[in-house]
N, C-alpha and C. Protein backbone atom coordinates (compact mmCIF):
# COMPACT_ATOMS: atom_id res chain seq x y z
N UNK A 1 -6.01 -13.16 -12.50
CA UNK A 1 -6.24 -12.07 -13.42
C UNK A 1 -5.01 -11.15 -13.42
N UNK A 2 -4.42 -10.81 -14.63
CA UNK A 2 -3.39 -10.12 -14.81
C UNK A 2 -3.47 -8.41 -14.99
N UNK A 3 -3.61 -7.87 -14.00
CA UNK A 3 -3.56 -6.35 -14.28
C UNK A 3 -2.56 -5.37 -14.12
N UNK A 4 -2.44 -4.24 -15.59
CA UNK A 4 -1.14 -3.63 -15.17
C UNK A 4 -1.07 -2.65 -14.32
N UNK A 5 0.38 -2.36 -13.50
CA UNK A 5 0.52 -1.57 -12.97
C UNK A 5 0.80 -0.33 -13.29
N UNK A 6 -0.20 0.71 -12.94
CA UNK A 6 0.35 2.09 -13.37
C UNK A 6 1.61 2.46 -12.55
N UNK A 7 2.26 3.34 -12.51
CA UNK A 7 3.57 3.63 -12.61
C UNK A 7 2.94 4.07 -10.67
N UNK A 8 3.91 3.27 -10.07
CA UNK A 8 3.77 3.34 -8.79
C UNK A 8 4.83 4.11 -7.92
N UNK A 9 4.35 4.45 -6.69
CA UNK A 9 5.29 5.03 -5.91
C UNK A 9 5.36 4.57 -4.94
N UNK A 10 6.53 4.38 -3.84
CA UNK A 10 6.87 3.91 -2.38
C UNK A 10 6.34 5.05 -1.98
N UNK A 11 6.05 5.29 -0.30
CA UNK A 11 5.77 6.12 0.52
C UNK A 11 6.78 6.79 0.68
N UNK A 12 6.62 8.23 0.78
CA UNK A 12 8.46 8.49 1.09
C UNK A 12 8.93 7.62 2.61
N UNK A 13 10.11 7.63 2.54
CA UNK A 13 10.64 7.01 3.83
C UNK A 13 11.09 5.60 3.60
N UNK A 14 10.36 5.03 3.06
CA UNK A 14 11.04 3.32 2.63
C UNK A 14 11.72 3.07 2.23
N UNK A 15 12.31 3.96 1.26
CA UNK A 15 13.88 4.03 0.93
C UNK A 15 14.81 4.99 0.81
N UNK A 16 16.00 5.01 1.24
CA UNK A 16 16.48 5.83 1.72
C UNK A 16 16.53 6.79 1.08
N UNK A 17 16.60 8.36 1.61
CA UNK A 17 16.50 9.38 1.27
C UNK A 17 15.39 9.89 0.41
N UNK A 18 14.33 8.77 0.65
CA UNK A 18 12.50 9.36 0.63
C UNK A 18 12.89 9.06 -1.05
N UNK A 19 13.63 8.10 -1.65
CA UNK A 19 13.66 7.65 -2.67
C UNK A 19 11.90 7.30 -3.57
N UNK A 20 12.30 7.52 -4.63
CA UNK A 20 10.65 6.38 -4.97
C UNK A 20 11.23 5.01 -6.22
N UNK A 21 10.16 5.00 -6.42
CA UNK A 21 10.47 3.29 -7.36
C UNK A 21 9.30 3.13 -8.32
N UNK A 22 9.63 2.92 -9.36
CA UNK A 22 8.74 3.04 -10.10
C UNK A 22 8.46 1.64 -10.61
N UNK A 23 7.09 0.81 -10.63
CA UNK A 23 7.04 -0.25 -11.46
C UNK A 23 6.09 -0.17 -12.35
N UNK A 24 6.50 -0.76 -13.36
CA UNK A 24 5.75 -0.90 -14.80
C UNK A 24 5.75 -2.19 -15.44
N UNK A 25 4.71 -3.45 -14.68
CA UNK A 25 4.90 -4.53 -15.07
C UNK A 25 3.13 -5.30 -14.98
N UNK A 26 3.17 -6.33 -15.57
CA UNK A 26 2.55 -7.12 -15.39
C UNK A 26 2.19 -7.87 -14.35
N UNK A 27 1.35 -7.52 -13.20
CA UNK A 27 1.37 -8.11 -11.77
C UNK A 27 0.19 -9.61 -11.77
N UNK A 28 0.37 -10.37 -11.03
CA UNK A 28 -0.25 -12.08 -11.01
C UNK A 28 -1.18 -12.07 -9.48
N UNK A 29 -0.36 -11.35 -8.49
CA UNK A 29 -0.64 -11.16 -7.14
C UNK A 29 -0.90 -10.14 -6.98
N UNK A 30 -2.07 -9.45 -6.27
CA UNK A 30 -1.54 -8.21 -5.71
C UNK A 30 -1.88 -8.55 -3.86
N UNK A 31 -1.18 -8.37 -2.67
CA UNK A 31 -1.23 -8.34 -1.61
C UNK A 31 -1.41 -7.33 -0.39
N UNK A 32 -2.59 -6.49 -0.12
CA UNK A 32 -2.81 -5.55 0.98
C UNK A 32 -2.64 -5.58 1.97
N UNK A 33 -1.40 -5.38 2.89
CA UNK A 33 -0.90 -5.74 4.11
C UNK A 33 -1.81 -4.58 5.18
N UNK A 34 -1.92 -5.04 6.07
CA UNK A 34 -2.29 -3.91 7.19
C UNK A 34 -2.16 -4.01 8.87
N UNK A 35 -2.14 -3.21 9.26
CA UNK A 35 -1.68 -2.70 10.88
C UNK A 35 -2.44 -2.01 11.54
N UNK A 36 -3.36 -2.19 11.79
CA UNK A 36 -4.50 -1.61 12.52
C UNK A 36 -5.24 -1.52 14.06
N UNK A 37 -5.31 -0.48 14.87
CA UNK A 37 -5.95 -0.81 16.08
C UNK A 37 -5.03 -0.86 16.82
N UNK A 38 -3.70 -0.38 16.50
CA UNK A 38 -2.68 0.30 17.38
C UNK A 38 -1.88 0.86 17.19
N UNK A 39 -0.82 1.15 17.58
CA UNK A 39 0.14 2.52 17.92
C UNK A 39 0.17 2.39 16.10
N UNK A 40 0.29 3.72 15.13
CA UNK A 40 0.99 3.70 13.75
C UNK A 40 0.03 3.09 13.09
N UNK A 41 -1.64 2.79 12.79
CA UNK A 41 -1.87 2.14 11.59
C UNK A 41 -1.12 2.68 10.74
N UNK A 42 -1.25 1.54 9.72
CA UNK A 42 -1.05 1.25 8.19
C UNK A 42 -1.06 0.55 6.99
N UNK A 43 -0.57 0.47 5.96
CA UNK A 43 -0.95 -0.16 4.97
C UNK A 43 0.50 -0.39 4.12
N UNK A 44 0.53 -1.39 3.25
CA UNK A 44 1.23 -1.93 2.29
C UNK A 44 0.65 -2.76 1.19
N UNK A 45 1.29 -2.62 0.16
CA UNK A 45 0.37 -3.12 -0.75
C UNK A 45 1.93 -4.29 -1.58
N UNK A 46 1.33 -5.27 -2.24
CA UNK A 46 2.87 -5.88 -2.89
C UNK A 46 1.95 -6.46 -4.05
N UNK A 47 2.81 -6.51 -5.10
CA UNK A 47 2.42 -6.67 -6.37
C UNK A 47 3.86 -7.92 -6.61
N UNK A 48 3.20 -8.97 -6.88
CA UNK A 48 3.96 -10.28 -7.19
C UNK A 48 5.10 -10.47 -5.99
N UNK A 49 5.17 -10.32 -4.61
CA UNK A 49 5.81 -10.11 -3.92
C UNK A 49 7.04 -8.48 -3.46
N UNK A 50 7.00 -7.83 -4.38
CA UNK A 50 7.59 -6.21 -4.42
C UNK A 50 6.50 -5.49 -3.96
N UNK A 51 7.44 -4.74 -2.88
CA UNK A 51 6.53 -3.49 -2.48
C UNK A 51 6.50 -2.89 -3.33
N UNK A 52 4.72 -2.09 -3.57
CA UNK A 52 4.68 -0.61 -5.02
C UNK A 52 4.67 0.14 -3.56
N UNK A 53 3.75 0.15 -2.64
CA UNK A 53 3.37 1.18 -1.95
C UNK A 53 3.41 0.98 -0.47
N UNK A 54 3.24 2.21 0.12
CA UNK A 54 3.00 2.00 1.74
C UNK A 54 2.63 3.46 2.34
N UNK A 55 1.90 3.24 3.70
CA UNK A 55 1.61 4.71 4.09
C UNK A 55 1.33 4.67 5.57
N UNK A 56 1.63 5.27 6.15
CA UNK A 56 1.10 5.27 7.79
C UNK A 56 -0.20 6.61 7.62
N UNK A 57 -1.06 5.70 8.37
CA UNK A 57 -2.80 6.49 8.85
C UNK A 57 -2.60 7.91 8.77
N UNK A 58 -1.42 8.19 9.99
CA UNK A 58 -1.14 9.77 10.60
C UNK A 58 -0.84 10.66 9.48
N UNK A 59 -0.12 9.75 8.37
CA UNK A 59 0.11 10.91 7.66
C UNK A 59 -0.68 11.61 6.69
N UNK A 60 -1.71 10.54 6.70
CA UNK A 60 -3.22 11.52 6.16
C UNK A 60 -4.19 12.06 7.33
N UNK A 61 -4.37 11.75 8.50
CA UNK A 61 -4.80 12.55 9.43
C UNK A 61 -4.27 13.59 10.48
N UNK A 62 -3.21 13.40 10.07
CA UNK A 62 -2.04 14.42 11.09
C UNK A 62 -2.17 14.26 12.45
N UNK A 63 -2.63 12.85 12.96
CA UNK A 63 -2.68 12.45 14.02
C UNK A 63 -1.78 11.70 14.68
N UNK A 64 -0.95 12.50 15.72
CA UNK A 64 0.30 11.46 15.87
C UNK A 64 0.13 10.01 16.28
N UNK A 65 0.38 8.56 15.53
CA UNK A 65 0.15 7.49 16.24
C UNK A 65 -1.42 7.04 16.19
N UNK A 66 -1.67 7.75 15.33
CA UNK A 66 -3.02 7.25 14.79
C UNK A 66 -3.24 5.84 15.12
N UNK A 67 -4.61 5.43 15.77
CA UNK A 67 -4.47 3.66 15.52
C UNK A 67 -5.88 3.29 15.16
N UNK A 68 -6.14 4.04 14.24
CA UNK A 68 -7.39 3.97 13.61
C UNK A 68 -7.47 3.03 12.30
N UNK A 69 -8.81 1.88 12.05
CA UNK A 69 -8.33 1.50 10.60
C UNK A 69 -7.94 2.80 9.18
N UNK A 70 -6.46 2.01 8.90
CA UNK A 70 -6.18 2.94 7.29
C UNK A 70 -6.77 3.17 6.58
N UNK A 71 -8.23 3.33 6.42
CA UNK A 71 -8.76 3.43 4.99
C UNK A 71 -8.12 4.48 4.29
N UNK A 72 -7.22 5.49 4.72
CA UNK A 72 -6.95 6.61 3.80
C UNK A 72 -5.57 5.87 3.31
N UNK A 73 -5.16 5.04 4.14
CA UNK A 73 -3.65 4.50 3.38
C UNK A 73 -3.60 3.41 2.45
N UNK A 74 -5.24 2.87 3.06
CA UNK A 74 -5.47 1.68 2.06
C UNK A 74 -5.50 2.18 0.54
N UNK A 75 -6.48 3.43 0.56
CA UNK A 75 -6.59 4.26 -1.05
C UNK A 75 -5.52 5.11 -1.28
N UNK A 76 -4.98 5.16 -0.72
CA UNK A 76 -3.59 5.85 -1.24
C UNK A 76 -2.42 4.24 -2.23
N UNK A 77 -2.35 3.50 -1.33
CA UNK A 77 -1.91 2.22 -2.09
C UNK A 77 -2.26 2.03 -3.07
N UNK A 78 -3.72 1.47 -3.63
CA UNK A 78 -4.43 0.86 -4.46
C UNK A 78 -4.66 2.29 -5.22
N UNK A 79 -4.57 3.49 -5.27
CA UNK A 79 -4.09 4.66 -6.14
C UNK A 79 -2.94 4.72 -6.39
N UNK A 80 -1.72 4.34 -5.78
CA UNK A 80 -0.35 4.22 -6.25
C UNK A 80 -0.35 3.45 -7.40
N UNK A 81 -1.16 2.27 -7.06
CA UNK A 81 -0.44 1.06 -8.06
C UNK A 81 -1.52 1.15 -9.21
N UNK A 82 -2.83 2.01 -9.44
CA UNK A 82 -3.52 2.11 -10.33
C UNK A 82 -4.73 0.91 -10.57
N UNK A 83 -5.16 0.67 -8.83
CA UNK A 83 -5.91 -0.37 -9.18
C UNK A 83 -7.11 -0.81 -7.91
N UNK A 84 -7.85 -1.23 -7.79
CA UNK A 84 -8.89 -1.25 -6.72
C UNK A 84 -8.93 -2.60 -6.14
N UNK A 85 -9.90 -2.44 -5.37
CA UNK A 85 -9.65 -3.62 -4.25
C UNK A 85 -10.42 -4.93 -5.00
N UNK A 86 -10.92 -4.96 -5.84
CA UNK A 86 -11.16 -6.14 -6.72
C UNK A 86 -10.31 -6.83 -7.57
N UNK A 87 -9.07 -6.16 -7.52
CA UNK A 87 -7.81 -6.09 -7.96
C UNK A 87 -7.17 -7.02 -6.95
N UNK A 88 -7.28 -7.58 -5.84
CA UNK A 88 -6.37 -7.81 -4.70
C UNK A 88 -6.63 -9.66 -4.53
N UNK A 89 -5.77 -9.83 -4.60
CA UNK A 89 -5.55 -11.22 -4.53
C UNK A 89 -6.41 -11.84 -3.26
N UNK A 90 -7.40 -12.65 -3.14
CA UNK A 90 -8.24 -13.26 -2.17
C UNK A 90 -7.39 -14.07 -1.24
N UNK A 91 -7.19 -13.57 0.23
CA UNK A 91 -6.33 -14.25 0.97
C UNK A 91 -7.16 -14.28 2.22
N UNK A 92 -6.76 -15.72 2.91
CA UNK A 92 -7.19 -15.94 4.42
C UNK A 92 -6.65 -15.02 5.54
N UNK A 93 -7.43 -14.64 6.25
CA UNK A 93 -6.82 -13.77 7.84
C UNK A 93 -6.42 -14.66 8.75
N UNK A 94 -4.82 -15.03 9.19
CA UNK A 94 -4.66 -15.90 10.36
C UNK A 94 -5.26 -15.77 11.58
């Protein structure tokens, strides 16, 4: 299923000088990466292989080193890119 991307943002920090990136395309994949249950959760999201988004836990709980699951980074992603988790490409957990 082909859904578009609303105009997305990187997390600050991913590119240099807290740059952002904007995409405005037609995505095939979308991919929810995550890091959870230790030092830094977080989240990433990739749309046809390009990062739109990313976020560490702490920086929505102001908890240093948070290692809690992201759900706040997960919806911060899938709000970047303008799209929900039914949106997300069905993938196996190694």
């Amino acid at each position: 299923m082909e859904t578009p991307i609303a105009t997305a943002v990187l997390a600050r920090g991913l590119l240099e000088g807290g740059a952002t990136r904007s995409v405005t395309a037609m995505a095939s994949s979308y991919i929810l990466g995550l890091s959870a249950f230790y030092h830094d959760s977080a989240a990433c999201l990739l749309a046809d292989g390009e990062i739109v988004a990313a976020a560490q836990e702490e920086r929505f709980t102001r908890e240093k080193g948070d290692a809690s699951f992201p759900a706040r980074a997960v919806a911060y992603c899938l709000g970047a890119a303008g799209i929900t988790a039914s949106d997300l490409t069905a993938r196996r957990l190694l």
